[in-house]
Protein backbone atom coordinates (compact mmCIF):
# COMPACT_ATOMS: atom_id res chain seq x y z
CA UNK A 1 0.00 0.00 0.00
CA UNK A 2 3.21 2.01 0.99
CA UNK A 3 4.24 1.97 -2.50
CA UNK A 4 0.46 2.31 -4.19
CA UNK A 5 0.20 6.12 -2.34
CA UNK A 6 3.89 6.81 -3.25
CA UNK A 7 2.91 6.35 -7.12
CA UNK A 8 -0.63 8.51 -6.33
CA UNK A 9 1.97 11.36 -4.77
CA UNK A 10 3.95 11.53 -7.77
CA UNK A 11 1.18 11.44 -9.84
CA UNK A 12 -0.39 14.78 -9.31
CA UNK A 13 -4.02 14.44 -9.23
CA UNK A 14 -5.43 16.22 -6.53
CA UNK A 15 -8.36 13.68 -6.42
CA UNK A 16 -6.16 10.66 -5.18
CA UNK A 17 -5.71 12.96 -1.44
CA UNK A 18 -8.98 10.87 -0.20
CA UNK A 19 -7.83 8.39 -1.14
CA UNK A 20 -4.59 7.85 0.30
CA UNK A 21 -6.47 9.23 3.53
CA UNK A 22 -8.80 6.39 2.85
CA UNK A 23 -5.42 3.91 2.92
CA UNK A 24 -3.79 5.51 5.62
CA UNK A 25 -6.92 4.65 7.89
CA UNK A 26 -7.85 0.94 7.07
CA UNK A 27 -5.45 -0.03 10.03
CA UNK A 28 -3.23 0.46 12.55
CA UNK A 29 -0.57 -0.71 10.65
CA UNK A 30 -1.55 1.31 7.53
CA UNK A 31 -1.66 4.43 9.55
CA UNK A 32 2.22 4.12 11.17
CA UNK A 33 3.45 3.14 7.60
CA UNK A 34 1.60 5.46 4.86
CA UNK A 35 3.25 8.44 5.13
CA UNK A 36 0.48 11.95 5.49
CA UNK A 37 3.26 13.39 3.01
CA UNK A 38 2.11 11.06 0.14
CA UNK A 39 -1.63 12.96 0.73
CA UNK A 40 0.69 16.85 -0.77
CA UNK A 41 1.43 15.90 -3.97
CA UNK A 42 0.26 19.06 -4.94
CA UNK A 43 1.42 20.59 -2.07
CA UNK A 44 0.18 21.50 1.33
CA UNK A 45 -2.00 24.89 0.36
CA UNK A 46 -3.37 23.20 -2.59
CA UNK A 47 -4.54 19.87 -0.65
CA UNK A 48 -5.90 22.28 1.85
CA UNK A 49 -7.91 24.20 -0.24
CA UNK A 50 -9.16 20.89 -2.15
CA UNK A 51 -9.93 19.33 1.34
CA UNK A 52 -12.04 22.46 2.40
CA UNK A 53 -13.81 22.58 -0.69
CA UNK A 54 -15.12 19.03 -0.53
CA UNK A 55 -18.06 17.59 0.74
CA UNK A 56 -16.49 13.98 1.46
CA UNK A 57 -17.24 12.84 4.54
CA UNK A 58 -13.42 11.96 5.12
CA UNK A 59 -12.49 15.20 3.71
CA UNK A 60 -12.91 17.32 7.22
CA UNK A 61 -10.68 14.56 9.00
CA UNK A 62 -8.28 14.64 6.99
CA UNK A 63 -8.04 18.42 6.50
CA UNK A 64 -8.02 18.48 10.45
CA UNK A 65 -5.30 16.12 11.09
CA UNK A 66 -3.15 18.59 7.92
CA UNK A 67 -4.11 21.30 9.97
CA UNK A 68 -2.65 19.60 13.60
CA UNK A 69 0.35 18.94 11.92
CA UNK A 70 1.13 21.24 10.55
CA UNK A 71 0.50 23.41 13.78
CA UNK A 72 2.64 21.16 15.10
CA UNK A 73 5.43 22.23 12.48
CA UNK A 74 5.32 18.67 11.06
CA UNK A 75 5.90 20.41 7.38
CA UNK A 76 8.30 23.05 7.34
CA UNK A 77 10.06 23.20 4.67
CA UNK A 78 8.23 20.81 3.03
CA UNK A 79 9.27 20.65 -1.23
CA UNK A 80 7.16 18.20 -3.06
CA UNK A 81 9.67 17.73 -5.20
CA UNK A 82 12.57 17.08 -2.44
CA UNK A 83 9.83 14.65 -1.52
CA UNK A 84 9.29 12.97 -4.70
CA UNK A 85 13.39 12.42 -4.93
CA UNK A 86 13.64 11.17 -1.41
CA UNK A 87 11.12 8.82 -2.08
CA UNK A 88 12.12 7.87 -5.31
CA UNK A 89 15.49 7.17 -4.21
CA UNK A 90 14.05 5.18 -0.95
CA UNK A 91 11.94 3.09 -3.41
CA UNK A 92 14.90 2.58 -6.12
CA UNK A 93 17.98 1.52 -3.40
């Protein structure tokens, strides 16, 4: 599954946030290894905005725990595309 929201991060459609939310909660073991990262693929504004804007019932979650985290300072300095590389290099080694 790890590897499945990796692919939907570097793929860019904005749509695919719900549903690596939707991965990231079918267990406990899910949730500890899909990282929230792979949900910014378009970046943490963007997946904001497209989290406040829909009417998904997993959409306000999600948007909340963004929000907590990022409160938190979870994603400063956050680059989607330093992301993408890390990963990529992660996934190719």
């Amino acid at each position: 599954m790890r590897l499945c929201c990796f692919q939907l991060f570097n793929s860019g459609d904005i749509d695919d946030v719900l549903l690596v939310w939707s991965a990231k909660q079918a267990s406990f073991d899910a949730a500890c290894s899909i990282d929230i990262e792979f949900q910014l693929g378009h970046g943490l504004d963007a997946t904001k905005a497209y989290l406040s804007a829909s009417r998904a019932p997993a959409a306000a979650a999600a948007l909340e725990r963004l929000r907590e985290l990022e409160a938190d300072g979870e994603f400063e300095g956050f680059s989607v595309e330093e992301r993408s590389a890390s990963y990529d290099r992660y996934y190719r080694d």
